[in-house]
Protein backbone atom coordinates (compact mmCIF):
# COMPACT_ATOMS: atom_id res chain seq x y z
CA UNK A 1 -121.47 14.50 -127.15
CA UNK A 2 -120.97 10.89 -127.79
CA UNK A 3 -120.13 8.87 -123.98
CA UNK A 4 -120.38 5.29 -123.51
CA UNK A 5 -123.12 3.28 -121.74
CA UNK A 6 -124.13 -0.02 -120.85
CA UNK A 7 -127.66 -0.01 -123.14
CA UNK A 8 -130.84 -2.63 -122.35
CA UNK A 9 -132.36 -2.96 -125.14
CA UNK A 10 -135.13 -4.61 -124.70
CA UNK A 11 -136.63 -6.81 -120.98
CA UNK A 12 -134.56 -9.84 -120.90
CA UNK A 13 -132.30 -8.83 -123.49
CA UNK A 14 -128.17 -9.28 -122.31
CA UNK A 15 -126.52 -5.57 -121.74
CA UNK A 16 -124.86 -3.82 -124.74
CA UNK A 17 -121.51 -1.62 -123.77
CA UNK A 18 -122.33 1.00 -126.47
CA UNK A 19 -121.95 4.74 -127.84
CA UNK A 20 -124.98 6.76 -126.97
CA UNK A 21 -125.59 10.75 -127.65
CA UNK A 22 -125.70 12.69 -124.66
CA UNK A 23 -127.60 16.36 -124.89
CA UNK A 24 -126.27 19.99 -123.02
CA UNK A 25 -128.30 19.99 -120.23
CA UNK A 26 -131.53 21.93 -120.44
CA UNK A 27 -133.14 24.08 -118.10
CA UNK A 28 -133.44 22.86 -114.49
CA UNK A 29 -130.87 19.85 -115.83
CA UNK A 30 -127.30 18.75 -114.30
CA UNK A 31 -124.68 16.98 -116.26
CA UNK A 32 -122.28 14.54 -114.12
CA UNK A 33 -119.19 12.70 -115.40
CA UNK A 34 -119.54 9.89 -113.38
CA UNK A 35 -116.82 8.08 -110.76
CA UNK A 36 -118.33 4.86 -110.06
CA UNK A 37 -121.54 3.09 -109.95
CA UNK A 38 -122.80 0.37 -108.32
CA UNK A 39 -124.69 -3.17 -109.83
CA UNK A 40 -127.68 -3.68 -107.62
CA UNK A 41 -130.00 -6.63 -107.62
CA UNK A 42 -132.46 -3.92 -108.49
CA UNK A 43 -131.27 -3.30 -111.50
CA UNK A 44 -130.69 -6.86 -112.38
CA UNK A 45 -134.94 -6.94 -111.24
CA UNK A 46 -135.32 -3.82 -113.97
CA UNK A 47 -133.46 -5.62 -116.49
CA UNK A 48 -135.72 -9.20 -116.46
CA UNK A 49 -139.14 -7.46 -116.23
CA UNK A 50 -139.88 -7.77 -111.98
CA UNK A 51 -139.65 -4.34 -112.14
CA UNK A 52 -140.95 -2.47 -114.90
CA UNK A 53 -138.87 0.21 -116.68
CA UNK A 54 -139.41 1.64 -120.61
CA UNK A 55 -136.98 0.43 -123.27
CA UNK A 56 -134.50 1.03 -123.95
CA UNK A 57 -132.60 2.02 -121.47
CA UNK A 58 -129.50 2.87 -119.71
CA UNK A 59 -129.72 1.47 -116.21
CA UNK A 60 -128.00 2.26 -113.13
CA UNK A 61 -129.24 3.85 -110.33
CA UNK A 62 -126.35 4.23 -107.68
CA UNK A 63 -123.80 6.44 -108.63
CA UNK A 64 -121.87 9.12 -107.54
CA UNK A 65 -119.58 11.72 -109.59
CA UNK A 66 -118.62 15.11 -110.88
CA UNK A 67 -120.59 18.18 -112.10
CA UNK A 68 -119.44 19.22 -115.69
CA UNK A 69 -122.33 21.29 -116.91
CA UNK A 70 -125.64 22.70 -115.03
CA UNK A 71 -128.55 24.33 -116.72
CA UNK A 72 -130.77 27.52 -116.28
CA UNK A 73 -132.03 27.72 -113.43
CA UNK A 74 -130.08 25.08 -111.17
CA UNK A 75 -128.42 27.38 -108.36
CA UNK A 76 -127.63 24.63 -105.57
CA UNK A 77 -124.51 22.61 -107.16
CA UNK A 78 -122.11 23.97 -110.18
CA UNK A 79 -119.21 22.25 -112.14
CA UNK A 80 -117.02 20.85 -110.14
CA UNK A 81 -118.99 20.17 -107.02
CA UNK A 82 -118.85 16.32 -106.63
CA UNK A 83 -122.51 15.03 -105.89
CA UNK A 84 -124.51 11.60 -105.05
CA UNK A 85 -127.28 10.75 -107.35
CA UNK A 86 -130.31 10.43 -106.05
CA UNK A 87 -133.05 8.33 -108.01
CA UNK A 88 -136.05 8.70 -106.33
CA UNK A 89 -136.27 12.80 -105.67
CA UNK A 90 -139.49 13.83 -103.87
CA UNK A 91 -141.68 16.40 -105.12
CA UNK A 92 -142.94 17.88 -101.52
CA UNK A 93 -146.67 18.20 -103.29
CA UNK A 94 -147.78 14.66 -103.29
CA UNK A 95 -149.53 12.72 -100.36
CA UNK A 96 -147.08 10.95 -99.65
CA UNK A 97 -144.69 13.59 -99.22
CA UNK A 98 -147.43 16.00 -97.28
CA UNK A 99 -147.52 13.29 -94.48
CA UNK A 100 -143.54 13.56 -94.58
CA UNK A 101 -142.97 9.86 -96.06
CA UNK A 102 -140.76 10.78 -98.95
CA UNK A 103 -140.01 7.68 -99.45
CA UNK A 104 -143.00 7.17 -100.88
CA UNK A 105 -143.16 9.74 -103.08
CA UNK A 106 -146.01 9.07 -106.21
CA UNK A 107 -144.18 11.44 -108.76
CA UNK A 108 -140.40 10.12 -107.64
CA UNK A 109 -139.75 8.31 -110.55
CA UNK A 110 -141.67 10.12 -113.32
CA UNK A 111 -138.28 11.19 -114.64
CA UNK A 112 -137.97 7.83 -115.95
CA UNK A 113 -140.87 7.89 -118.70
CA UNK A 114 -138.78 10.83 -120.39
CA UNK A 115 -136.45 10.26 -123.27
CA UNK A 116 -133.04 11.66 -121.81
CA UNK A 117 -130.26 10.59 -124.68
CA UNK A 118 -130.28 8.83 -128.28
CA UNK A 119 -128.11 5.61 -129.63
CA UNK A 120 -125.59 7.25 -131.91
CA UNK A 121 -128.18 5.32 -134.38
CA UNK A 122 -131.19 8.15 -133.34
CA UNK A 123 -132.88 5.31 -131.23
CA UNK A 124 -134.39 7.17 -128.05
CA UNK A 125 -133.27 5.98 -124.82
CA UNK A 126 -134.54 6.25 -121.09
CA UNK A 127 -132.95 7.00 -117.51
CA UNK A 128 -133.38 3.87 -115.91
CA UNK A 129 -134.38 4.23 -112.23
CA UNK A 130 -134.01 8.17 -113.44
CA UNK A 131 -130.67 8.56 -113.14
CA UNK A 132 -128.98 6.26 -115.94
CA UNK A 133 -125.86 5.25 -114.32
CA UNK A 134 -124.04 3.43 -116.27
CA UNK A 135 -122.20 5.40 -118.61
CA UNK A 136 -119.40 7.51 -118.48
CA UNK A 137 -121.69 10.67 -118.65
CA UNK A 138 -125.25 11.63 -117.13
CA UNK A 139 -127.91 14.16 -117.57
CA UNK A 140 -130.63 14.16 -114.92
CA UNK A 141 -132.61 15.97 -113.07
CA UNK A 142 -130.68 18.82 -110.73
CA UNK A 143 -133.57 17.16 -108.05
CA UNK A 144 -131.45 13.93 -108.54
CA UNK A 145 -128.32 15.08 -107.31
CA UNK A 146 -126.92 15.74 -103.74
CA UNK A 147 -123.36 16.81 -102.55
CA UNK A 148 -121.13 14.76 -101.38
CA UNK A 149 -120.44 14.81 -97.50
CA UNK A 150 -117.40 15.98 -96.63
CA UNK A 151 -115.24 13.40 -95.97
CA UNK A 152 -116.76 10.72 -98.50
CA UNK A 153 -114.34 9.80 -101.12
CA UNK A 154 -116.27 10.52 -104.50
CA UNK A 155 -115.86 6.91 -105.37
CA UNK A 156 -117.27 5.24 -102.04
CA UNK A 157 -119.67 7.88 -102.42
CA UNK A 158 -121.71 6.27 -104.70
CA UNK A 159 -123.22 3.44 -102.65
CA UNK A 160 -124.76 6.04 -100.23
CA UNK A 161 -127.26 6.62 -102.69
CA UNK A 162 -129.10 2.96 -102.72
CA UNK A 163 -127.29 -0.24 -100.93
CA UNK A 164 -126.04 2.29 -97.93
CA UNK A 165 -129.51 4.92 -97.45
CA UNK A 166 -131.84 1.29 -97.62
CA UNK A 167 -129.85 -0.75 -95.32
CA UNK A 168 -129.05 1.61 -92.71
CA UNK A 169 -132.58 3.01 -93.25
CA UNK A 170 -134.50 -0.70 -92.50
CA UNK A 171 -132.58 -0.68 -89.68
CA UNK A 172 -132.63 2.46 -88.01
CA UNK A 173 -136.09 4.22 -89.67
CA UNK A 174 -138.43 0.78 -90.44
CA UNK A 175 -137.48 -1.76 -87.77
CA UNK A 176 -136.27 1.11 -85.22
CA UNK A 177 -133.72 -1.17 -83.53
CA UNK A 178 -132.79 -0.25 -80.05
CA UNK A 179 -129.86 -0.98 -77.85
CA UNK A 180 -129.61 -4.04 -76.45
CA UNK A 181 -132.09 -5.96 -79.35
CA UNK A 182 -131.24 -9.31 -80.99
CA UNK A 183 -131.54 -8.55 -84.89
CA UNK A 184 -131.55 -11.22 -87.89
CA UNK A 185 -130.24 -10.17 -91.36
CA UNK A 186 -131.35 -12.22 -94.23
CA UNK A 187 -129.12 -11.59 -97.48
CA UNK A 188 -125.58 -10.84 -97.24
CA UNK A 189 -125.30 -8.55 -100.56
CA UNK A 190 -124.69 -4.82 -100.54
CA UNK A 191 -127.78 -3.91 -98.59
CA UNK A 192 -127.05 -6.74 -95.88
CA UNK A 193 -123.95 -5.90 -95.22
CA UNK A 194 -125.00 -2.43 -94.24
CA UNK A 195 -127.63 -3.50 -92.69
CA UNK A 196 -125.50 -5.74 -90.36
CA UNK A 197 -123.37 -2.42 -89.75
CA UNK A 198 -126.83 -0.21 -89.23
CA UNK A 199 -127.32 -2.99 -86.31
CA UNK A 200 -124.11 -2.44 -84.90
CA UNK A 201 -124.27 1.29 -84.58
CA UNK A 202 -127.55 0.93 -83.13
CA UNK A 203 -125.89 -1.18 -80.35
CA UNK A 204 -127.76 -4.54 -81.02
CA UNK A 205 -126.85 -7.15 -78.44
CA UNK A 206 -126.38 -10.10 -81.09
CA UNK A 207 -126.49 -9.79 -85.14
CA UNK A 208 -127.19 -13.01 -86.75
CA UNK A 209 -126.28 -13.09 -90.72
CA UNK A 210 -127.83 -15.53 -92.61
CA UNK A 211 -126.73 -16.57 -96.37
CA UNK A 212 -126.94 -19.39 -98.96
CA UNK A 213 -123.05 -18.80 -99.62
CA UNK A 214 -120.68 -20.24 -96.93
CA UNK A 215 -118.27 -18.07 -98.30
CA UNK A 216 -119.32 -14.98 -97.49
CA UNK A 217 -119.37 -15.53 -93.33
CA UNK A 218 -116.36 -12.93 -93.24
CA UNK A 219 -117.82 -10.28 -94.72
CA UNK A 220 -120.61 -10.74 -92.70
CA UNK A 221 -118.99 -11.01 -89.54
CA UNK A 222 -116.44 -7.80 -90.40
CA UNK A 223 -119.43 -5.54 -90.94
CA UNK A 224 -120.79 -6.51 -87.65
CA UNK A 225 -122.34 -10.24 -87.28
CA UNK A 226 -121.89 -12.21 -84.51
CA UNK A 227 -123.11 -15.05 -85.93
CA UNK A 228 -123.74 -16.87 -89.50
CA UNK A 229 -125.61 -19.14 -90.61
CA UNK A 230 -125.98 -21.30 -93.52
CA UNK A 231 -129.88 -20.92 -95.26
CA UNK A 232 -131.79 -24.10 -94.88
CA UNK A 233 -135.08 -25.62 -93.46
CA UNK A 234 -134.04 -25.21 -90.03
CA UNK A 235 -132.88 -21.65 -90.10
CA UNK A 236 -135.81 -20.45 -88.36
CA UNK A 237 -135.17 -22.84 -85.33
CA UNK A 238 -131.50 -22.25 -85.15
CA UNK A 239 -132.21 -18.80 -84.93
CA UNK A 240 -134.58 -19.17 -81.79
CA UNK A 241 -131.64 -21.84 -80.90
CA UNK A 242 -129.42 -19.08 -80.79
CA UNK A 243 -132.14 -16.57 -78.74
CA UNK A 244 -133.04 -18.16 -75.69
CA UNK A 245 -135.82 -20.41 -78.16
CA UNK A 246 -137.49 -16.31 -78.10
CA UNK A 247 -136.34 -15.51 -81.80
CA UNK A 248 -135.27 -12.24 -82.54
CA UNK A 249 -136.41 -8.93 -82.06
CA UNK A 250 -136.06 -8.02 -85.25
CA UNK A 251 -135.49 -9.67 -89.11
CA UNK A 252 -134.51 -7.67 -91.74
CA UNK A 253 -135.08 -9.55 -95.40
CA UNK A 254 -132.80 -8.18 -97.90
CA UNK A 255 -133.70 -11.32 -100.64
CA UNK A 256 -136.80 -10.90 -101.82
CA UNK A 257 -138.17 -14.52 -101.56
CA UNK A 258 -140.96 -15.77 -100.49
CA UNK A 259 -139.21 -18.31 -98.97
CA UNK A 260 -136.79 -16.08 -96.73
CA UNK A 261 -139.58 -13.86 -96.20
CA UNK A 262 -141.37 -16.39 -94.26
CA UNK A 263 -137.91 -17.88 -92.31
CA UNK A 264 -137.63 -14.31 -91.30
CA UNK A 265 -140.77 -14.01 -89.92
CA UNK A 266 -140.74 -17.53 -88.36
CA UNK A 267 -137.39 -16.34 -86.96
CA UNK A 268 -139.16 -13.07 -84.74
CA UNK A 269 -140.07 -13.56 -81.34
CA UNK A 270 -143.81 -13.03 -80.18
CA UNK A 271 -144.08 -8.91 -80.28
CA UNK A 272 -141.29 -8.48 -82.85
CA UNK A 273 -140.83 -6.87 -86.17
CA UNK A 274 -140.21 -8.48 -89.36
CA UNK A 275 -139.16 -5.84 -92.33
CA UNK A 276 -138.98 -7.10 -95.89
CA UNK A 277 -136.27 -4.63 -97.92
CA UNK A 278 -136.30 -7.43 -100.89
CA UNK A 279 -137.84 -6.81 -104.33
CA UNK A 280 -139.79 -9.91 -104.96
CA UNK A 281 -141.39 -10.92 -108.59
CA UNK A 282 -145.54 -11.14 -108.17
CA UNK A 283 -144.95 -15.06 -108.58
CA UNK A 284 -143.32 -14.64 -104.91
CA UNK A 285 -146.39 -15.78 -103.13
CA UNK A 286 -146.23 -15.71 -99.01
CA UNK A 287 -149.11 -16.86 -96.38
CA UNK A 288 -150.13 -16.92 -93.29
CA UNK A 289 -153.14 -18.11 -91.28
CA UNK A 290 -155.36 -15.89 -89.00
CA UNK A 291 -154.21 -17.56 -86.09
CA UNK A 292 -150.68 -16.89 -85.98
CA UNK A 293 -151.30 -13.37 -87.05
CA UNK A 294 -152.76 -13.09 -83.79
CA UNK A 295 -150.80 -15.40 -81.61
CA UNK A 296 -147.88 -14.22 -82.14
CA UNK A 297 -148.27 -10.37 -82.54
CA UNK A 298 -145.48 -9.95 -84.93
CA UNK A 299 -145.22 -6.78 -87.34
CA UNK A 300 -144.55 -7.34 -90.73
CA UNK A 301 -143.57 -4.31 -92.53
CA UNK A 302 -142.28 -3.19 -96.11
CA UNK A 303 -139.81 -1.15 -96.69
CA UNK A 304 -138.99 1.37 -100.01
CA UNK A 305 -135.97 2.92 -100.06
CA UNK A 306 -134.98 2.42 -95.84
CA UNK A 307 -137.70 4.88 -95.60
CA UNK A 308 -134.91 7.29 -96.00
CA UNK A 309 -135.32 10.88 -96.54
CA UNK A 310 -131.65 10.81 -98.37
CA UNK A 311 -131.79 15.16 -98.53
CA UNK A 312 -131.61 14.33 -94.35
CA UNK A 313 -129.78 11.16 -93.73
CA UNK A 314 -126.33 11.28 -95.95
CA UNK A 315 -125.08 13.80 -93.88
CA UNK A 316 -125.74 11.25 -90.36
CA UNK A 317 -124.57 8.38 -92.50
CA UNK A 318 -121.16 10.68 -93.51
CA UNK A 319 -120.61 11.36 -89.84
CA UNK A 320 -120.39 7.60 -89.06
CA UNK A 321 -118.01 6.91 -91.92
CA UNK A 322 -115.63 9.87 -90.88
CA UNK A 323 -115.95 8.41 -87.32
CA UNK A 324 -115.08 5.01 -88.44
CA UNK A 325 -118.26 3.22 -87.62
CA UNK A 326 -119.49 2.89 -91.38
CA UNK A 327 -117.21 1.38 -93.33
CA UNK A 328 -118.36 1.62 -97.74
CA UNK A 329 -115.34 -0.76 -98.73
CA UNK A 330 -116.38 -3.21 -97.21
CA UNK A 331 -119.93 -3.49 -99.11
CA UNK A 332 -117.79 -3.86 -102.12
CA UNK A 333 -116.85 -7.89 -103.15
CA UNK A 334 -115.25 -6.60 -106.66
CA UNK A 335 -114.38 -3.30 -108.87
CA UNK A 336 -115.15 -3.40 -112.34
CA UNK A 337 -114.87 -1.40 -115.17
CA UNK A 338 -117.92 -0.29 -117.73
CA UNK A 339 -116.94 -3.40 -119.66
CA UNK A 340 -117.39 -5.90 -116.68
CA UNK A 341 -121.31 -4.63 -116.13
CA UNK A 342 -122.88 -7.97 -118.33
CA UNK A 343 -120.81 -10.61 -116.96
CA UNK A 344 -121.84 -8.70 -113.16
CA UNK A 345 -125.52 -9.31 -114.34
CA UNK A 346 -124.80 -12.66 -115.07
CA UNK A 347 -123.01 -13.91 -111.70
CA UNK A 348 -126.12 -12.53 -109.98
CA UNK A 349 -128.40 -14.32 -112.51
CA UNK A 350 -125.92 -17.64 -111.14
CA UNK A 351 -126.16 -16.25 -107.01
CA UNK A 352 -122.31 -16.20 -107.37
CA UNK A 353 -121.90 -12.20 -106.93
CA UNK A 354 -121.62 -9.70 -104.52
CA UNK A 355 -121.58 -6.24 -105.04
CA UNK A 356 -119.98 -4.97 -107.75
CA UNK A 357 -118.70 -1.14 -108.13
CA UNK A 358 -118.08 0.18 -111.70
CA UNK A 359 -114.78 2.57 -111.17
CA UNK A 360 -114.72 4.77 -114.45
C-alpha cells in the first residue's frame, strides 16, 4: 500500500515528500497510521551525517498514532489501540540491559540496518532511528510501540517518546535534582523546555534558561524559568551572579556545543553536576586541565535518552500531565503538515526554529 513519506535520500541531501510502498506487517510486526510527529534536532543530526544512519531513509523518530494492522505473534496492542513509538526498544539480553541501564541498550537500534519499505520506484528504504516517522503510515517493530497513557491526547502523545522521556529524564534520572537546588538549562528547544518543567516538578529553588534567541524568554519562563538569559561570554559569570557567586547545582546542556558545554560546566558550583543531553559532531572538541578537574569536584555526565526506561516512565510522566504539572503544548513553537518537514529542517539549519509537530 502506497503512503506518503518525507524520503532522505542520500547524507546531506534536502528531504523529498514522496510515495513509498509500505508492506502487511510480518510476523512480530505492528502497522501504525500515524497522528503526528515531531522534527527533532536529532533528526536534523541524522540527516547531515553527525549521526550516522543507512540511506535512504525515512526519518522520524517521535511519533505517536493508531494501530491498523498487527502481525503473528504480537499479543500486547491490536488495531485500534493508540500507541507511542518507541525508537530505541531494549532487548533485556545485552550488558547494558543486565545491569538495568536500558538506555544503553547495544542491540536498540539494530532495527535500523533492515530494509522496512520500497520507493514506488523498487529503491529499498530504511527506518530511520527505527521507527520511520514521517509518513502517513509505519511498520516497525511491535518492541517499538507503547500505549498511550490514559489521558494523553494521541496527538500530544507523540513528544513523550523523545523531547519529553530525555528532558524530564536528565533531570530527574541523570542530574537527580532535589528540592530546593538551583538548576541551569542550556537550549530552549523541545528538550529544554521540558527540561525546565522536569526542574519545576522536582521543586528546584531557581531555574535559569539560557538561549541565543531573545525571543524565546516566554516560553522559557511559562514552562518553569525564573530567569533568562541571553548566551554570551559572560554567561557563566552571570549565572554565579545570579547564585550567591556559588553557580548552580546543576546544568543541563541540551545544545550540543562545545562551547555551551563548557559555559555549563563553568556555570556549576564546586560539588555540582554538569549533564550534557546535546548531540555534538566529533569536530565538537571540549577541554579541561587536571587542575580544575580536581579543584572544583564537578561531575560531568552524558546522557542517552534521559536515561529513561520509557516501558516505566510514560506512565509517571502521564500522571503529571493529567495533574496539570506537564504541560506537551507548550513544547510545541509550530504545527505543520507532512509538506512543511524540509522547510522545518531548514529553519533549524538557520537556528530560527523551535519545535515543530507534524499533525497528519
Amino acid at each position: 500500500m502506497a503512503v506518503r513519506a518525507a524520503v532522505l535520500p542520500a547524507v546531506g541531501s534536502p528531504l523529498e515528500i514522496t510515495g513509498i510502498d509500505l508492506p502487511d506487517p510480518g510476523p512480530g510486526q505492528v502497522r501504525v497510521r500515524l497522528a503526528a510527529a515531531g522534527v527533532c534536532h536529532s533528526d536534523l543530526s541524522l540527516s547531515d551525517g553527525t549521526m550516522r544512519v543507512p540511506v535512504p531513509a525515512v526519518l522520524g523518530h517521535e511519533g505517536a498514532g493508531t494501530v491498523v494492522a498487527v502481525g503473528d505473534g504480537v499479543t500486547h496492542i491490536a488495531p485500534g489501540d493508540g500507541v507511542v513509538l518507541n525508537w530505541a526498544p531494549s532487548c533485556g539480553t545485552c550488558h547494558a540491559c543486565s545491569l538495568g541501564e536500558v538506555w544503553l541498550c547495544a542491540n536498540a537500534l539494530s532495527g535500523a540496518a533492515g530494509v522496512y519499505a520500497r520507493t514506488t520506484e523498487g529503491t529499498d528504504l530504511h527506518p530511520g532511528l527505527n521507527v520511520a516517522a514521517f509518513a502517513e503510515e509505519t511498520v516497525v517493530s511491535a518492541s517499538c510501540v507503547l500505549p498511550v497513557p490514559d489521558g494523553v491526547p494521541l496527538t500530544d502523545a507523540a513528544l513523550l517518546g523523545c523531547a519529553v522521556l530525555t528532558g524530564y529524564g536528565a533531570v530527574h534520572h541523570s542530574a537527580r535534582v532535589r528540592q530546593g537546588e538551583t538548576v541551569a538549562v542550556f537550549g530552549v528547544g523541545g528538550v529544554g523546555l521540558a527540561a525546565l518543567q522536569a526542574a519545576r516538578i522536582a521543586g528546584a529553588s531557581k531555574i535559569i534558561a539560557v538561549d541565543v534567541s531573545p525571543a524565546k524568554e516566554e516560553l522559557a519562563r511559562t514552562a518553569g524559568a525564573t530567569d533568562y538569559l541571553v548566551a554570551s561570554d559572560t554567561t557563566a559569570r552571570e549565572i554565579r551572579a545570579l547564585t550567591g557567586k556559588q553557580g548552580v547545582d546543576v546544568a543541563v546542556e541540551c545544545a550540543g556545543r562545545a562551547v555551551t558545554i563548557r559555559t555549563a560546566w563553568d556555570s556549576t558550583r564546586r560539588g555540582g553536576r554538569t549533564t550534557v543531553v546535546g548531540i555534538g559532531g566529533k569536530d565538537q572538541q571540549v577541554t579541561f586541565n587536571a587542575l580544575e578537574i580536581f579543584h572544583w569536584g564537578r561531575t560531568l555526565s552524558g546522557c542517552v535518552y534521559g536515561n529513561s526506561n520509557p516501558a516505566e516512565d510514560l506512565p509517571v510522566l502521564a500522571g503529571h500531565v493529567r495533574a496539570g504539572r506537564l504541560d506537551l503544548t507548550a513544547l510545541v513553537t509550530e504545527r505543520i503538515s507532512l509538506d512543511g518537514i524540509p522547510a522545518a529542517f531548514e529553519n533549524m539549519l538557520a537556528g530560527k526554529g523551535g519545535r515543530a509537530l507534524v499533525v497528519f
